[in-house]
Protein backbone atom coordinates (compact mmCIF):
# COMPACT_ATOMS: atom_id res chain seq x y z
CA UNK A 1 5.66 -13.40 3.61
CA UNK A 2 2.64 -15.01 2.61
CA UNK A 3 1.95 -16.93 -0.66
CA UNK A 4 0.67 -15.05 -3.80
CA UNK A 5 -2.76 -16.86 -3.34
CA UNK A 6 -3.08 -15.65 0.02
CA UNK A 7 -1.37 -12.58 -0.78
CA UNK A 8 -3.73 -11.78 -3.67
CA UNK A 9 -7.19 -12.66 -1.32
CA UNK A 10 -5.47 -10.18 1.03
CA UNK A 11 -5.37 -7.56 -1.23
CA UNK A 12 -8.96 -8.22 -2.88
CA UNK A 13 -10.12 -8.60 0.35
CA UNK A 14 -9.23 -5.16 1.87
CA UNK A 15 -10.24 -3.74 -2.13
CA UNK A 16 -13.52 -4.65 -1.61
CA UNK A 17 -13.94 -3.68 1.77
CA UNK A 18 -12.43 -0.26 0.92
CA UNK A 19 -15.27 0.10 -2.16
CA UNK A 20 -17.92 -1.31 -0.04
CA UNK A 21 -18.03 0.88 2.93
CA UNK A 22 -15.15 3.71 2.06
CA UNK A 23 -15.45 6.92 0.76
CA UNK A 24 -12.88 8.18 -1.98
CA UNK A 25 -9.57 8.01 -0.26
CA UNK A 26 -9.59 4.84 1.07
CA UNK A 27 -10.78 3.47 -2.22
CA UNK A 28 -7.95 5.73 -4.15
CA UNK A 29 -5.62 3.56 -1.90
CA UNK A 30 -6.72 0.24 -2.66
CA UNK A 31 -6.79 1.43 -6.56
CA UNK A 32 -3.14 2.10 -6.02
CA UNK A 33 -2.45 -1.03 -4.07
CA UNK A 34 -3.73 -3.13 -6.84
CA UNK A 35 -1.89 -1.24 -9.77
CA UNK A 36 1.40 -1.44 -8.00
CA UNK A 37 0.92 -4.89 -7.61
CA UNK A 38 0.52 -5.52 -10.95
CA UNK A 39 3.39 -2.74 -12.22
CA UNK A 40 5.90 -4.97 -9.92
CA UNK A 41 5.11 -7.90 -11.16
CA UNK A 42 5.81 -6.69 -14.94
CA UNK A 43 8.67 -4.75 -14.03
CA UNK A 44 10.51 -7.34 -11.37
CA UNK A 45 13.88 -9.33 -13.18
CA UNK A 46 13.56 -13.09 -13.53
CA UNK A 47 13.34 -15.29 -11.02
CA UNK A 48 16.46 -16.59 -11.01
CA UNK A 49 17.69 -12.61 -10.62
CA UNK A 50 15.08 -11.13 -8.32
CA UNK A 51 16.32 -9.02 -5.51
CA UNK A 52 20.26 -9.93 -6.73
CA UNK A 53 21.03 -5.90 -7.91
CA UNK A 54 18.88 -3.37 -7.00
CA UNK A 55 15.18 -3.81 -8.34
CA UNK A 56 14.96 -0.19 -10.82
CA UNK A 57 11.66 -1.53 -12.37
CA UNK A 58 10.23 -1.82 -8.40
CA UNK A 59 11.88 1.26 -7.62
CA UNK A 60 10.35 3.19 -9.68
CA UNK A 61 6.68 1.27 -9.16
CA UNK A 62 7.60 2.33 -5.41
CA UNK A 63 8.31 6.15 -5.87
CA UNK A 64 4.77 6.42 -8.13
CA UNK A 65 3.04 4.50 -5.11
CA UNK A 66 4.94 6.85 -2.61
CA UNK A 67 3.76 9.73 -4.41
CA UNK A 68 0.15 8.53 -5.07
CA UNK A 69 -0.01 7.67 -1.38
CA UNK A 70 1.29 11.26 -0.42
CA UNK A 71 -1.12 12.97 -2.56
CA UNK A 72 -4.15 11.45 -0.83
CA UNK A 73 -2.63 12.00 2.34
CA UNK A 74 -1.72 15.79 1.23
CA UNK A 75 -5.96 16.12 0.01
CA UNK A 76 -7.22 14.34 2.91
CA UNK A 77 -8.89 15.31 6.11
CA UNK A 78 -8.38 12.53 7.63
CA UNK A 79 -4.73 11.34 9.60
CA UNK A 80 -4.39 7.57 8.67
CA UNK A 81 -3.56 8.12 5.06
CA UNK A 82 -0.27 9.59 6.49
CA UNK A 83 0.32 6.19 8.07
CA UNK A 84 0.30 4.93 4.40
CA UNK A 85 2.51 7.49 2.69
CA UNK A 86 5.06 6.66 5.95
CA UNK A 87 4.95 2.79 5.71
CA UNK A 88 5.45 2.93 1.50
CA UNK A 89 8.45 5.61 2.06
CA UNK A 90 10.00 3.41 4.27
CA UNK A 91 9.36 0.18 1.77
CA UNK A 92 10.79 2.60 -0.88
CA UNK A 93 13.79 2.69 1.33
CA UNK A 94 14.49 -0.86 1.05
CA UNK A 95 16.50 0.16 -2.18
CA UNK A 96 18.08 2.34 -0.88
CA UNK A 97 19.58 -0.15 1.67
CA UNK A 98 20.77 -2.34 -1.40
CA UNK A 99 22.50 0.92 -2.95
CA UNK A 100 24.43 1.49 -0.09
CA UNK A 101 25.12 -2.37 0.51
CA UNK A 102 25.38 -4.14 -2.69
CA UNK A 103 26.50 -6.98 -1.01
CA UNK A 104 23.26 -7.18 1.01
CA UNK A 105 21.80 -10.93 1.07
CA UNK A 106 18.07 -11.22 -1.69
CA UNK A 107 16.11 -12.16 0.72
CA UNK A 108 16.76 -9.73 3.14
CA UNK A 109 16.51 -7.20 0.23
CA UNK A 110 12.94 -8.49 -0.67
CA UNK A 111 11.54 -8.72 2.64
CA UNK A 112 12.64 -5.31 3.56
CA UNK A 113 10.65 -4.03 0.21
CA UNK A 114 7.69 -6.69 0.70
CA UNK A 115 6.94 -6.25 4.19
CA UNK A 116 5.36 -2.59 4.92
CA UNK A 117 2.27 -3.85 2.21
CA UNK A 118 1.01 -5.54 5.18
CA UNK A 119 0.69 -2.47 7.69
CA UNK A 120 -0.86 -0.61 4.46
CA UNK A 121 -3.27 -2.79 3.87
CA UNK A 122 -4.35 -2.71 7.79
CA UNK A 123 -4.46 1.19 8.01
CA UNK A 124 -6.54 1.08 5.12
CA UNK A 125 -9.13 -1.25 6.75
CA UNK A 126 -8.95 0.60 9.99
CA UNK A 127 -9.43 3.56 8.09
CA UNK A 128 -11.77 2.24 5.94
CA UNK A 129 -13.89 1.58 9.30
CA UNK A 130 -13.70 4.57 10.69
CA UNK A 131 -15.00 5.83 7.69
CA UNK A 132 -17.73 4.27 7.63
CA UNK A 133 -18.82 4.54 11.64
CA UNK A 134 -18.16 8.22 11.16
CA UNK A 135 -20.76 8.24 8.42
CA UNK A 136 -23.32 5.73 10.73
CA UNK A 137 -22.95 8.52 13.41
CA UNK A 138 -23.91 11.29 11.35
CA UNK A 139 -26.94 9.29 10.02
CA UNK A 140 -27.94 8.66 13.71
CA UNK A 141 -27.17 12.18 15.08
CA UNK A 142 -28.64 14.26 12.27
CA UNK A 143 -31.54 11.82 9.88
CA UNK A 144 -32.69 14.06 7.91
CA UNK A 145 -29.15 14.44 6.27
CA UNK A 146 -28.54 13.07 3.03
């Protein structure tokens, strides 16, 4: 995983791109993004405890994300935010894994949970540029369209 500095340009990075040339869902996603980010880093145990029992602070910061995720992908016209909504169900499963195998080794735990941010954070780009060449076509094809 990478470190928080270069895990926190990351995520600023693909914010801003999402506000600069997105439209509403792909900026919804990055708002969500950056407020679970923050929510697990309130929630998470100690250091010296992370990832040792089941997280139930993360867990819970995961099922809100799931849902938020779902929602968009439930409003939207668009396919990718589906890819999302997968990729955080299957980080939300992470904890499940530890449930059924207590015995399961931290890191393993945490990488399983930590991992899928990264494929959300490059559907979110892609989408987030297809966006915004959908909406440079139209202006081509039709000018006098707001």
């Amino acid at each position: 995983m990478l470190s928080p500095l270069s895990y926190w340009t990351l995520l600023l990075a693909v914010t801003l791109y999402a506000f600069l040339r997105g439209r509403l869902d792909e900026r919804f996603a990055a708002i969500i993004c950056i407020f679970a980010t923050v929510a697990t880093i309130v929630v998470s145990s100690p250091l010296s405890r992370r990832f040792t029992d089941i997280e139930f602070g993360v867990l819970i910061v995961d099922l809100l994300a799931l849902l938020a995720f779902t929602a968009i992908a439930l409003r939207s016209k668009r396919f990718w935010p589906l890819w999302v909504a997968g990729f955080q169900l299957t980080s939300t499963f992470a904890h499940v894994m530890k449930a059924v195998h207590l015995d399961l080794i931290p890191q393993v735990y945490a990488a399983a949970e930590r991992f899928w941010v990264y494929p959300i954070f490059l559907v979110i780009v892609v989408g987030t540029w297809r966006s915004h060449q959908r909406l440079v076509h139209e202006r081509i094809d039709f000018p006098n369209r707001a």
